[in-house]
C-alpha atoms as a PDB file:
ATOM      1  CA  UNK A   1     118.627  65.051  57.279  1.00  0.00           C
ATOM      2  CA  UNK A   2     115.425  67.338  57.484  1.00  0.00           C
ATOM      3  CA  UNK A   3     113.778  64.632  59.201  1.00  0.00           C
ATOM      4  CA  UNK A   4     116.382  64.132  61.591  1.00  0.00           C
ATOM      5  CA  UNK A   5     116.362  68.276  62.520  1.00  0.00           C
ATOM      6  CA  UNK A   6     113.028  68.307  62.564  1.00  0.00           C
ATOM      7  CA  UNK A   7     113.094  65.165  65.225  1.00  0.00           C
ATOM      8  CA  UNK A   8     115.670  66.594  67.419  1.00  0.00           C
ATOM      9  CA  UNK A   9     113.410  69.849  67.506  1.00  0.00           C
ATOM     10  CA  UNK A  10     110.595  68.116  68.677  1.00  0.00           C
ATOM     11  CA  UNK A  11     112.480  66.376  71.635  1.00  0.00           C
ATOM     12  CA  UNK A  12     114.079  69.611  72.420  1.00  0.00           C
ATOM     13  CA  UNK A  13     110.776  71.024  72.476  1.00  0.00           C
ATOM     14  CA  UNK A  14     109.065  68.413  74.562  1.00  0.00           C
ATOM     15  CA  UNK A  15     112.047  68.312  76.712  1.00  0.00           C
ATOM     16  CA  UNK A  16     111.431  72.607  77.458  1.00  0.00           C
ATOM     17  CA  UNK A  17     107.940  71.726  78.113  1.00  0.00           C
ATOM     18  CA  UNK A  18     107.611  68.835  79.767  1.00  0.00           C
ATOM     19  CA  UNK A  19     108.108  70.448  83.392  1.00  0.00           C
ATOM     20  CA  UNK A  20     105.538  73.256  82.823  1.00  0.00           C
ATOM     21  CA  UNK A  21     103.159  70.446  81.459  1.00  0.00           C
ATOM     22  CA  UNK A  22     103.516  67.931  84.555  1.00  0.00           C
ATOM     23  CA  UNK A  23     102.991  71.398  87.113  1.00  0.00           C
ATOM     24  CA  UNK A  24      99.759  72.532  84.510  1.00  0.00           C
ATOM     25  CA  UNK A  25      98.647  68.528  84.960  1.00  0.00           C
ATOM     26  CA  UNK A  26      99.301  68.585  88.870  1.00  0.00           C
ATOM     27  CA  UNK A  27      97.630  67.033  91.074  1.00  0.00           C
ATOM     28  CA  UNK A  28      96.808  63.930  89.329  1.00  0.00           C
ATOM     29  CA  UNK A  29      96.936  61.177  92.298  1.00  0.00           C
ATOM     30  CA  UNK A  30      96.240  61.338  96.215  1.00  0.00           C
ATOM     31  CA  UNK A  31      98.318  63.877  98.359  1.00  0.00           C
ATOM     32  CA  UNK A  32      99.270  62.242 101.618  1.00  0.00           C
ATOM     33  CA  UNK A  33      98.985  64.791 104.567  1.00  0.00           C
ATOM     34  CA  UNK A  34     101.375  63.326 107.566  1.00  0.00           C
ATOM     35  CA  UNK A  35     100.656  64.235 111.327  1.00  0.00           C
ATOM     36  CA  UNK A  36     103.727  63.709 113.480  1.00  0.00           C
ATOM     37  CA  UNK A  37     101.427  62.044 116.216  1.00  0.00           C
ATOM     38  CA  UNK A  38      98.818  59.571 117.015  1.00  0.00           C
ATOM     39  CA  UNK A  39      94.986  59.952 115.949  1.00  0.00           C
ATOM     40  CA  UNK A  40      92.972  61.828 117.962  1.00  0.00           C
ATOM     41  CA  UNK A  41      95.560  64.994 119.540  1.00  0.00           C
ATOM     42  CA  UNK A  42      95.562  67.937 118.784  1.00  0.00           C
ATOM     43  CA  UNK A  43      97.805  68.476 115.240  1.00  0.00           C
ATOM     44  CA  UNK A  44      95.665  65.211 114.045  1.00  0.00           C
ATOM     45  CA  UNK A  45      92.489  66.322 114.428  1.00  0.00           C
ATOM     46  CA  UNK A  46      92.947  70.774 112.654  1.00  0.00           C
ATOM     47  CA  UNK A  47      94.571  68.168 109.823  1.00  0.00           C
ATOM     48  CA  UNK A  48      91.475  65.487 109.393  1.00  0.00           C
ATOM     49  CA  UNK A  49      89.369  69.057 109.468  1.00  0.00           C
ATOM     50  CA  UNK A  50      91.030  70.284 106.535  1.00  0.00           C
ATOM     51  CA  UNK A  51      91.584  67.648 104.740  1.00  0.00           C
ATOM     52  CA  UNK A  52      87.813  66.973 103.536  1.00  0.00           C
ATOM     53  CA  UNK A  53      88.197  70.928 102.085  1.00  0.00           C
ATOM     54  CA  UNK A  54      91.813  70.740 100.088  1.00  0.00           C
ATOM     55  CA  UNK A  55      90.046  67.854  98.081  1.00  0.00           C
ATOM     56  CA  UNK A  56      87.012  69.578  97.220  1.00  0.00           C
ATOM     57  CA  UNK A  57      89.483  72.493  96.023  1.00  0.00           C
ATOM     58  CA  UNK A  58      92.553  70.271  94.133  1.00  0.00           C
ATOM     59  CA  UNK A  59      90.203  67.763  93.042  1.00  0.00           C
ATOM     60  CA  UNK A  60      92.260  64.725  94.444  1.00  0.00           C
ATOM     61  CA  UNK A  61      92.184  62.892  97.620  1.00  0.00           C
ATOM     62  CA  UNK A  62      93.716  63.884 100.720  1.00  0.00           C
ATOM     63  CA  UNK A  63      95.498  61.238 102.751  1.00  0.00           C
ATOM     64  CA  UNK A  64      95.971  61.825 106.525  1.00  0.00           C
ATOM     65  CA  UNK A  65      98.736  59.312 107.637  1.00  0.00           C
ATOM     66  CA  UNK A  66      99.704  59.378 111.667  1.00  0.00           C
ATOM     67  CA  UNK A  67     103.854  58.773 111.807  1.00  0.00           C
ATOM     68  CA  UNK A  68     104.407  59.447 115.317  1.00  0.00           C
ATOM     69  CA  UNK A  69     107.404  58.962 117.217  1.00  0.00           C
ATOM     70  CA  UNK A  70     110.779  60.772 118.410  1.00  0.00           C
ATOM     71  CA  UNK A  71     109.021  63.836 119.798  1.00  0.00           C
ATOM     72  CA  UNK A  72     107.291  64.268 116.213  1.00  0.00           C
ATOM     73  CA  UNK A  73     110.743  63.923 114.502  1.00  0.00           C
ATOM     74  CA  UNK A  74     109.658  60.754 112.468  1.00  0.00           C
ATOM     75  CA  UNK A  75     106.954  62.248 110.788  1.00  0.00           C
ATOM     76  CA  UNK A  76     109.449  65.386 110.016  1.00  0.00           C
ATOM     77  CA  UNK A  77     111.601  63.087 108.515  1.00  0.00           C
ATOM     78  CA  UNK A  78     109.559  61.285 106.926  1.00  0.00           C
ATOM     79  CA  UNK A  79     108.111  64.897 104.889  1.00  0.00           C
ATOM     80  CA  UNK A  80     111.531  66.063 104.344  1.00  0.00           C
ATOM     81  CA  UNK A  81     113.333  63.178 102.656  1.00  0.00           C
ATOM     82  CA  UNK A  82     110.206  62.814 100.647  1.00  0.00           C
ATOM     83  CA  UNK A  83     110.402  63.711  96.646  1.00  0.00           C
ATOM     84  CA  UNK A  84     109.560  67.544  96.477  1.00  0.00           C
ATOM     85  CA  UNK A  85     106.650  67.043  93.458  1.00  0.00           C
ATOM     86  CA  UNK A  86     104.128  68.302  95.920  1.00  0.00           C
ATOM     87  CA  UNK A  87     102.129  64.891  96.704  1.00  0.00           C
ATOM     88  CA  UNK A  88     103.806  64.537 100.491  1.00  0.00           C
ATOM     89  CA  UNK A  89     103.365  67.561 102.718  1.00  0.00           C
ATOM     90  CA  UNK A  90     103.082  67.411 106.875  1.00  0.00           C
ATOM     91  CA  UNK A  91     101.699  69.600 109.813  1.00  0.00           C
ATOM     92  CA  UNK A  92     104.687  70.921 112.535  1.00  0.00           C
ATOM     93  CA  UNK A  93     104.798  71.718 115.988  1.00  0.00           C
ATOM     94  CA  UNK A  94     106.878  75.173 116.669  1.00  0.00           C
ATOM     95  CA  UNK A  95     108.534  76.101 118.619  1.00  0.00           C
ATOM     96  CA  UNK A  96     108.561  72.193 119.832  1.00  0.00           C
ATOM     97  CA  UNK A  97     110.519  70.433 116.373  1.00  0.00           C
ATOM     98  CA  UNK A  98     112.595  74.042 115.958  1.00  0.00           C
ATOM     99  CA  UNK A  99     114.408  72.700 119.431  1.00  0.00           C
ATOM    100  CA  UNK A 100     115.672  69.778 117.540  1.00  0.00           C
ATOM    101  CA  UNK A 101     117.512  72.329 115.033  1.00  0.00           C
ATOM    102  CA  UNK A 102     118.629  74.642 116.739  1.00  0.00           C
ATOM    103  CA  UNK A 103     120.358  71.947 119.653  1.00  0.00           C
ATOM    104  CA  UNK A 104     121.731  69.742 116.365  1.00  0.00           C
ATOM    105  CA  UNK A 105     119.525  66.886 117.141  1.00  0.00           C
ATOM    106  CA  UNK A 106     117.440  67.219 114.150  1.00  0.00           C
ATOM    107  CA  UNK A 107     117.028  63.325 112.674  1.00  0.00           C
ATOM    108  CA  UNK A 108     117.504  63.856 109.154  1.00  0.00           C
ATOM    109  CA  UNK A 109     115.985  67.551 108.560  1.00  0.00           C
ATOM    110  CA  UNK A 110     116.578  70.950 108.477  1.00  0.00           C
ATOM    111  CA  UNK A 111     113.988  73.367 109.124  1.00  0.00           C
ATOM    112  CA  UNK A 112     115.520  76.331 106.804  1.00  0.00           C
ATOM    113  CA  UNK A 113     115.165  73.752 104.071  1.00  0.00           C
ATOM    114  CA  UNK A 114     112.104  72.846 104.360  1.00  0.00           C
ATOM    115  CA  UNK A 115     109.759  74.584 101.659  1.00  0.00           C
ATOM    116  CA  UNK A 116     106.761  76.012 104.293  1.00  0.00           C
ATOM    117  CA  UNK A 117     103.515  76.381 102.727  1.00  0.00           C
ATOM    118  CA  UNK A 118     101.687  77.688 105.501  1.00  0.00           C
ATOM    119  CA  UNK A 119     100.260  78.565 109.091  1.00  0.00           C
ATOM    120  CA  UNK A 120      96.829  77.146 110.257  1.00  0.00           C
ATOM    121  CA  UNK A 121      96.770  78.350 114.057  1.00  0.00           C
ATOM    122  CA  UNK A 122      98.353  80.124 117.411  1.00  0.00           C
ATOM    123  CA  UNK A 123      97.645  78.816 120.821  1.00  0.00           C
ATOM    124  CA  UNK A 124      98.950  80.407 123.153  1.00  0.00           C
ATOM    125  CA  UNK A 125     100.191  78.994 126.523  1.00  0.00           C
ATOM    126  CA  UNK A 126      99.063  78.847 129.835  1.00  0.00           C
ATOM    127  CA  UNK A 127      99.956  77.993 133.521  1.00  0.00           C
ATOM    128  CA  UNK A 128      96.915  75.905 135.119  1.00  0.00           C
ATOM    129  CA  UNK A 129      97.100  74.450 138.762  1.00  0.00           C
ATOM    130  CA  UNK A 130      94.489  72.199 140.097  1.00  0.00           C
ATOM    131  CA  UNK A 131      90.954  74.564 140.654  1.00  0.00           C
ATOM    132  CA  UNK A 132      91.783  73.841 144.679  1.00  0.00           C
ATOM    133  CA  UNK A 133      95.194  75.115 144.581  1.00  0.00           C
ATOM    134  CA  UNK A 134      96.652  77.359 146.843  1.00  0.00           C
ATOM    135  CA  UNK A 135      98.649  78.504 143.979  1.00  0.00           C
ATOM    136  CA  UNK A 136      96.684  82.456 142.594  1.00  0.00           C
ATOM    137  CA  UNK A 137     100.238  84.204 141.006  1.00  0.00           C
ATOM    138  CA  UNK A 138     103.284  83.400 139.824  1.00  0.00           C
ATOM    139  CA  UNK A 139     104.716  84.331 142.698  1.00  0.00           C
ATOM    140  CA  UNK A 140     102.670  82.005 144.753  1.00  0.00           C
ATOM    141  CA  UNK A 141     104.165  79.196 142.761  1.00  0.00           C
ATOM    142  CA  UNK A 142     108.086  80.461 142.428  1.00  0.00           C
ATOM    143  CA  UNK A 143     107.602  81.870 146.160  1.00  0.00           C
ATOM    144  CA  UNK A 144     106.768  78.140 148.379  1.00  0.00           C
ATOM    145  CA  UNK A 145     108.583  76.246 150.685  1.00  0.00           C
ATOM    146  CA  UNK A 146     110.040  74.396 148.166  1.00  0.00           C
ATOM    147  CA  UNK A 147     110.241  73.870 144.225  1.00  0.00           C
ATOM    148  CA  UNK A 148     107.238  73.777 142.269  1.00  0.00           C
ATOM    149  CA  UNK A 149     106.480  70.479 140.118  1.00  0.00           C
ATOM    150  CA  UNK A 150     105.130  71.058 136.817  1.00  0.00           C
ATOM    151  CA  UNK A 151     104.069  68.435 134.298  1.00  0.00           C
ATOM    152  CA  UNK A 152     105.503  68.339 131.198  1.00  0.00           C
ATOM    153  CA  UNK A 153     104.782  65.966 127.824  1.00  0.00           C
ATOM    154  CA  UNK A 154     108.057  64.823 127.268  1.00  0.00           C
ATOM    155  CA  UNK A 155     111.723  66.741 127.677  1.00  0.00           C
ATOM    156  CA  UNK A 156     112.205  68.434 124.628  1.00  0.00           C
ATOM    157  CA  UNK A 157     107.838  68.739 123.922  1.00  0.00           C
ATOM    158  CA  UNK A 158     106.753  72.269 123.592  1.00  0.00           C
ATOM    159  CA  UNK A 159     105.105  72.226 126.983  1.00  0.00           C
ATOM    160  CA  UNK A 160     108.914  71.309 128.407  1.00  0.00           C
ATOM    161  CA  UNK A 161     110.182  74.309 126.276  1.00  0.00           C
ATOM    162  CA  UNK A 162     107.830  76.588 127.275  1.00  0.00           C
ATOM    163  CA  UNK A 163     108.212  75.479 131.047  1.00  0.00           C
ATOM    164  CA  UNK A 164     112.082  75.563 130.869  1.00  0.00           C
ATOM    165  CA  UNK A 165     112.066  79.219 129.217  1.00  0.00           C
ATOM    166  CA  UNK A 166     109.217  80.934 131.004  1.00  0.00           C
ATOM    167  CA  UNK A 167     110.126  80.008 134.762  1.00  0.00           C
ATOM    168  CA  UNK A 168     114.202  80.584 133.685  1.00  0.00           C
ATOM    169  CA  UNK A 169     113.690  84.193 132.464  1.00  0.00           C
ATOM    170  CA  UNK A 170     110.781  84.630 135.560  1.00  0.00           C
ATOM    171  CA  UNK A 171     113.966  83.184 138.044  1.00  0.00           C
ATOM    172  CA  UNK A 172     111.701  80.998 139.076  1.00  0.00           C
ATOM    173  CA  UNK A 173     113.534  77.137 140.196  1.00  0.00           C
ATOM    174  CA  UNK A 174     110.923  74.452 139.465  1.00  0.00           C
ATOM    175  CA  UNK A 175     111.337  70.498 138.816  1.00  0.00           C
ATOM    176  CA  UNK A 176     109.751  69.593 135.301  1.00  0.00           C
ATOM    177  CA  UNK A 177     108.061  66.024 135.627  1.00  0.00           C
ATOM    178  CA  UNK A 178     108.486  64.416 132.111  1.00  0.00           C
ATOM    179  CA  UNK A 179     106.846  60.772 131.147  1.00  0.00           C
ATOM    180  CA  UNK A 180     102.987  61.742 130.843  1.00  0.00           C
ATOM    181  CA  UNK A 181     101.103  59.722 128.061  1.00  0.00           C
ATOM    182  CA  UNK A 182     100.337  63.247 126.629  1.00  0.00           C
ATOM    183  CA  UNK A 183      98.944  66.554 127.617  1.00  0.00           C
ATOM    184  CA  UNK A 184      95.159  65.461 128.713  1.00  0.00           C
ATOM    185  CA  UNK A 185      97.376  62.683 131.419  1.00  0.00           C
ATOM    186  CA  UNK A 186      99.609  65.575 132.447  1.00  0.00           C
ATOM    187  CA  UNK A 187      96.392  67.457 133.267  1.00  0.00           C
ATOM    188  CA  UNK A 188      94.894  64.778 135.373  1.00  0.00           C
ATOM    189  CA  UNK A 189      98.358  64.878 136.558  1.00  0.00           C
ATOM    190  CA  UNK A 190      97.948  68.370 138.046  1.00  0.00           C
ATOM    191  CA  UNK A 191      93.918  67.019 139.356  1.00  0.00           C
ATOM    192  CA  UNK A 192      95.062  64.612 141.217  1.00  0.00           C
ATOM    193  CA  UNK A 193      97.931  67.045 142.781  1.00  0.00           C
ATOM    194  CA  UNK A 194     100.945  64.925 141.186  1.00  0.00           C
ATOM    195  CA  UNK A 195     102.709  68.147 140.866  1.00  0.00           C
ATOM    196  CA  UNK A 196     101.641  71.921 141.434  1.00  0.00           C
ATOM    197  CA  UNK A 197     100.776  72.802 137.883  1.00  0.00           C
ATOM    198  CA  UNK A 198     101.315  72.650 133.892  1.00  0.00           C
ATOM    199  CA  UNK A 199     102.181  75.043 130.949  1.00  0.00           C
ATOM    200  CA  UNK A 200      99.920  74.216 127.872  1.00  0.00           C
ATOM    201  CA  UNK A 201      97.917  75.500 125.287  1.00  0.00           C
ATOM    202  CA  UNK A 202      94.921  77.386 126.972  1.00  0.00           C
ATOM    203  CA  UNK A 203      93.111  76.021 124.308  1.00  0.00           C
ATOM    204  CA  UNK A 204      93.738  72.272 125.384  1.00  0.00           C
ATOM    205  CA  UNK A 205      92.936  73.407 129.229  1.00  0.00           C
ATOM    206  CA  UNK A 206      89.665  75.232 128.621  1.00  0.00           C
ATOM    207  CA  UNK A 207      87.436  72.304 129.055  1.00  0.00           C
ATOM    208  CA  UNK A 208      89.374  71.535 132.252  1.00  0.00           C
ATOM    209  CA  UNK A 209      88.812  75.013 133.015  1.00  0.00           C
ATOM    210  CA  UNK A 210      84.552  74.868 132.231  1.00  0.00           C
ATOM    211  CA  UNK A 211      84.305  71.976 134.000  1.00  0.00           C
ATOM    212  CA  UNK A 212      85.726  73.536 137.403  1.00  0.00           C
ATOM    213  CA  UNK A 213      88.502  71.055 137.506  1.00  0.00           C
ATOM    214  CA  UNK A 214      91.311  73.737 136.589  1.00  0.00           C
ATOM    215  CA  UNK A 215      92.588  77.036 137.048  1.00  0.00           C
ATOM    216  CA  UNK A 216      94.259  79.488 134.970  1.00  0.00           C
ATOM    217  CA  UNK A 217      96.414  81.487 136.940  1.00  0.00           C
ATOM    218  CA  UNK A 218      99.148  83.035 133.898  1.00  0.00           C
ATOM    219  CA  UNK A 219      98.767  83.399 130.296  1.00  0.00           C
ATOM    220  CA  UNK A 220     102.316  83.966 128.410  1.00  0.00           C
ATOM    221  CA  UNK A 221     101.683  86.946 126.373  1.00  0.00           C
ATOM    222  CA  UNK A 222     102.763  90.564 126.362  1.00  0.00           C
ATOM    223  CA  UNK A 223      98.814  91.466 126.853  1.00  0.00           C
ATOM    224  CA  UNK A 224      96.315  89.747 129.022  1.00  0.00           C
ATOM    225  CA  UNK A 225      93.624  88.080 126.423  1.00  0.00           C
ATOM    226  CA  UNK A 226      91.489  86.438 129.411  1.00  0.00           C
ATOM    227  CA  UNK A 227      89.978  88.112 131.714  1.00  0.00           C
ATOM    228  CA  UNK A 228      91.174  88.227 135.373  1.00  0.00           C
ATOM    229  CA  UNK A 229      93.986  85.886 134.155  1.00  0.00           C
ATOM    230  CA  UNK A 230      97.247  87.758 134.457  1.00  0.00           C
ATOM    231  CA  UNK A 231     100.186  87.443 131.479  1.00  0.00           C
ATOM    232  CA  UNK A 232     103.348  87.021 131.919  1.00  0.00           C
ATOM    233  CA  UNK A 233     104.262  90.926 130.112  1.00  0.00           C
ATOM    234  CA  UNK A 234     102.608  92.301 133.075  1.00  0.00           C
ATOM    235  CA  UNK A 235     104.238  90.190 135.935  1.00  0.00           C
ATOM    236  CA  UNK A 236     107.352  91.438 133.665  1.00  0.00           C
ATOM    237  CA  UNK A 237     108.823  89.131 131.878  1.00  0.00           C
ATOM    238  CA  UNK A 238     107.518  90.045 128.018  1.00  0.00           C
ATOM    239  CA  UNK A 239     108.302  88.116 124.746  1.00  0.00           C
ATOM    240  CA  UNK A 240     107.166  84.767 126.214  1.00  0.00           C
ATOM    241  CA  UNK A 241     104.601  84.714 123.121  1.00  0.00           C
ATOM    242  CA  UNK A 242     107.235  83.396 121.130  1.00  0.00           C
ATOM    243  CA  UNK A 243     106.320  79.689 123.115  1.00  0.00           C
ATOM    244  CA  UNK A 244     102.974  80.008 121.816  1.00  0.00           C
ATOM    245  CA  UNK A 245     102.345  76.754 120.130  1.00  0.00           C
ATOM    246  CA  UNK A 246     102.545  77.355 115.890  1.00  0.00           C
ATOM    247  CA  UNK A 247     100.571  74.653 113.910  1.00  0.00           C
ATOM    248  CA  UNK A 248     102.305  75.253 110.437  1.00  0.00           C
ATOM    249  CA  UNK A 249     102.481  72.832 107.362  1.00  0.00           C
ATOM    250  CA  UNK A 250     105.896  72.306 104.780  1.00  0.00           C
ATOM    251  CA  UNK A 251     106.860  69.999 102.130  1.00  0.00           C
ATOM    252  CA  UNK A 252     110.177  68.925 101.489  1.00  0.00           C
ATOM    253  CA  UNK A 253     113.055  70.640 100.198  1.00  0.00           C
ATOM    254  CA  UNK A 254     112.983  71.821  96.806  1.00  0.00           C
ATOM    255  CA  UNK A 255     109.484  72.108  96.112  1.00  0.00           C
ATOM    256  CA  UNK A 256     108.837  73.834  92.739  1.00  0.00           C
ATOM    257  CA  UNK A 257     107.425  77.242  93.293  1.00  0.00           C
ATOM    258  CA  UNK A 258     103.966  76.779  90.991  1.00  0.00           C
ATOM    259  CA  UNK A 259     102.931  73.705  93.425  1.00  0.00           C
ATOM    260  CA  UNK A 260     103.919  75.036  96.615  1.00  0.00           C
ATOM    261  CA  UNK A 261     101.656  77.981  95.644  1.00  0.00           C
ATOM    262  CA  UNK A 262      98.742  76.037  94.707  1.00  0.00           C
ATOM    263  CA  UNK A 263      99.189  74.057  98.267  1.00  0.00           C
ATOM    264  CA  UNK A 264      99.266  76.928 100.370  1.00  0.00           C
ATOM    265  CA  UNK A 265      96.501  78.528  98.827  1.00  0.00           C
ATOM    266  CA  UNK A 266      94.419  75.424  99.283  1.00  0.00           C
ATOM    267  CA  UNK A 267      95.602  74.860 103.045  1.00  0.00           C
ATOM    268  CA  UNK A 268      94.521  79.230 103.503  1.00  0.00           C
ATOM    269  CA  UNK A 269      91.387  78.782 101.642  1.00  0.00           C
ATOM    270  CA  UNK A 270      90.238  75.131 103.653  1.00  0.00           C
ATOM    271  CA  UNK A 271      90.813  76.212 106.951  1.00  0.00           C
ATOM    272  CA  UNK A 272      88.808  79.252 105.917  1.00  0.00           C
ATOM    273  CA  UNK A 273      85.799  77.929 104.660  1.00  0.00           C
ATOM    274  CA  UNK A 274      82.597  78.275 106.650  1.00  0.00           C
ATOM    275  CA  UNK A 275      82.639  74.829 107.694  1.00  0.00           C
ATOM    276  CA  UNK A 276      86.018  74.710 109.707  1.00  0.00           C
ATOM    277  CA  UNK A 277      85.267  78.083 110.979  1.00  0.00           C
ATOM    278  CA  UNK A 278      82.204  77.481 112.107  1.00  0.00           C
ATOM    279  CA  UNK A 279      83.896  74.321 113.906  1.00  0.00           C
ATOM    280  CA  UNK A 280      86.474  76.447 115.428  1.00  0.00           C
ATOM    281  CA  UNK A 281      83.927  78.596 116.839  1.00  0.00           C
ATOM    282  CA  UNK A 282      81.967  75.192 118.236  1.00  0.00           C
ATOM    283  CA  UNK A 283      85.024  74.156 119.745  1.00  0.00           C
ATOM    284  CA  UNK A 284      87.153  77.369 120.624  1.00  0.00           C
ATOM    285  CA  UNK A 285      90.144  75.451 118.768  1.00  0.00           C
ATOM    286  CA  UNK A 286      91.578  78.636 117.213  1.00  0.00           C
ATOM    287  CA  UNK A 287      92.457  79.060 113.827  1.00  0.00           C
ATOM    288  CA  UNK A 288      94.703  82.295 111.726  1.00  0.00           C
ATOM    289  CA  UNK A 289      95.357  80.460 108.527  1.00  0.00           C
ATOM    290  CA  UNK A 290      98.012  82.008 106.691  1.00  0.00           C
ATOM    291  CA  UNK A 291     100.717  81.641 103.527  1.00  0.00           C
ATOM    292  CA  UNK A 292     104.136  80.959 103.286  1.00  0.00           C
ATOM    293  CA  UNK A 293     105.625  84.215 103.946  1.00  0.00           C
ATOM    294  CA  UNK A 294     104.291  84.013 107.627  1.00  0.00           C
ATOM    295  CA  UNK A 295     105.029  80.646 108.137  1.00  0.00           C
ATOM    296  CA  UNK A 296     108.510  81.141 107.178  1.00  0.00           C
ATOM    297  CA  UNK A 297     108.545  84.241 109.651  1.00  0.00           C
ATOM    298  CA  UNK A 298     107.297  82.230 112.040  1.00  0.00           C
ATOM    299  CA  UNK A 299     110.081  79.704 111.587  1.00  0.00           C
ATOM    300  CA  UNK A 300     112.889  82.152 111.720  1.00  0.00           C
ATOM    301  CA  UNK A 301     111.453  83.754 114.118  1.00  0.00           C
ATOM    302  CA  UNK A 302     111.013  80.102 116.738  1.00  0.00           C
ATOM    303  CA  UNK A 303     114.463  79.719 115.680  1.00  0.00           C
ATOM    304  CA  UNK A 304     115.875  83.153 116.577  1.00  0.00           C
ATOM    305  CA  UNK A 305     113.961  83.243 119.895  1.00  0.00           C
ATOM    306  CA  UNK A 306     115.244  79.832 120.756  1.00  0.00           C
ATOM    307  CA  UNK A 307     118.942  81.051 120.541  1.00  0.00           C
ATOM    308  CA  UNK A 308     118.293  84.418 122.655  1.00  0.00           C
ATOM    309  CA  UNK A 309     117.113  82.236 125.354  1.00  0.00           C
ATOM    310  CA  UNK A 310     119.806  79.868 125.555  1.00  0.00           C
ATOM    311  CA  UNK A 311     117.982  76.946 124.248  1.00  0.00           C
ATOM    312  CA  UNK A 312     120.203  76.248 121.399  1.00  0.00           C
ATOM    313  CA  UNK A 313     122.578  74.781 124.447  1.00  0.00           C
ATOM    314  CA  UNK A 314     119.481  72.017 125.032  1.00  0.00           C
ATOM    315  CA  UNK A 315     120.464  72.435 129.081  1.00  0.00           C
ATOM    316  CA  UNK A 316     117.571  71.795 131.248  1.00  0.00           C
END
């Protein structure tokens, strides 16, 4: 009998411990990293950046895996139905994938369950017209003969958000052009004067822009951060930096608290090490790493702003 008690004491002990000793043990095999997209964009390449630094830190190897498709929603999917032990985490475009919530066309996920680890980067967006254009204001493009065109990645892409939201609130009737093989063919799109103009990351358009190809004529922010580029606070329609573009990372649902910690720190501490900010300086891809209680914010907040502007109906 004492050999029985002292058996079932053992397996209640090792049963108590056992989840604190598979966290202490974590990570012991490759984390896979998923980008909603093809190689080469944007999201793909701040991931493949990191990457290099998170395995250096957690001492396992870091797995970038492309799953695009749906407007980004098959990668989401693919993170959130994933098993939450902190080997399967992904990078997310906001306010782009928060469209597919808050309109109830989410594939499989929902983004107040996903456990968000943290922020890497803000870009914020910009109207650019062809460097010939007629086109100086705003006004110049609401105020023509007839409705602007403006290029857009896809219907419910961030650029189409942005577009639909920004010229709605400015009253200003345009036609959004969808079906560009991403934003660098929507930009020749606007070169080759396709349509009058595009609103994207002023990040993505600055080498457009150095190369004397493309104009900036409005940033949407409260406050003008480029000089003799006007915002859209002070042609006066403020709060449009909501649509700035939010590159922030989650696991799936039910991540345990211990690992979700460790990741975020990892993601804040990689993407600012003096390697990958010395590349964002090279580059002028910006970065503003950050934990989970701002990428949660900024969730809530994508989310929030989305319903004030009538984008939870999904009406173009």
């Amino acid at each position: 009998m004492r050999k029985l008690f002292v058996s079932l004491t053992q397996l209640m002990f090792a049963v108590i411990l056992a989840p604190a000793t598979a966290m202490a043990d974590w990570p012991e095999r490759p984390i896979t990293f998923i980008v909603p997209y093809g190689p080469g964009g944007g999201f793909d390449i701040y991931v493949r950046k990191i990457a290099p630094e998170m395995e250096q830190i957690l001492g396992v190897e870091v797995v970038v895996q492309n799953l695009p498709g749906a407007g980004s929603q098959r990668g989401a999917t693919a993170v959130y139905k994933s098993e939450p032990d902190g080997y399967t985490i992904g990078i997310w475009n906001l306010p782009g994938i928060a469209l597919a919530t808050s309109t109830g066309d989410s594939r499989g996920f929902d983004l107040l369950d996903v456990t968000w680890l943290a922020e890497l980067s803000t870009s914020t967006m910009a109207l650019g017209v062809a460097a010939d254009s007629e086109i100086n204001s705003l006004s110049d493009l609401c105020n023509g003969s007839s409705e602007p065109r403006l290029a857009t990645t896809g219907a419910t892409s961030t650029s189409a958000v942005a577009t639909r939201v920004a010229l709605g609130l400015a009253n200003c009737p345009h036609v959004a052009v969808h079906g560009y093989d991403g934003s660098n063919d929507a930009i020749l799109g606007v070169m080759r004067g396709d349509v009058a103009g595009i609103i994207t990351p002023a990040d993505t358009l600055a080498k457009f822009v150095r190369s004397g190809d493309i104009r900036l004529v409005l940033t949407l922010e409260d406050m003008a951060s480029i000089q003799g580029v006007q915002s859209s606070g002070e042609f006066g329609v403020p709060g449009l930096q909501n649509l700035s573009i939010r590159r922030v990372i989650g696991g799936p649902p039910g991540m345990p608290a211990e690992i979700a910690n460790r990741l975020s720190d990892a993601i804040v501490q990689s993407a600012s090490s003096p390697a990958v900010k010395a590349w964002s300086a090279e580059t002028g891809r910006p970065l503003s790493p950050a934990g989970r209680d701002q990428a949660t914010s900024t969730v809530l907040g994508s989310l929030a702003f989305l319903k004030e502007t009538g984008e939870t109906s999904g009406s173009e």
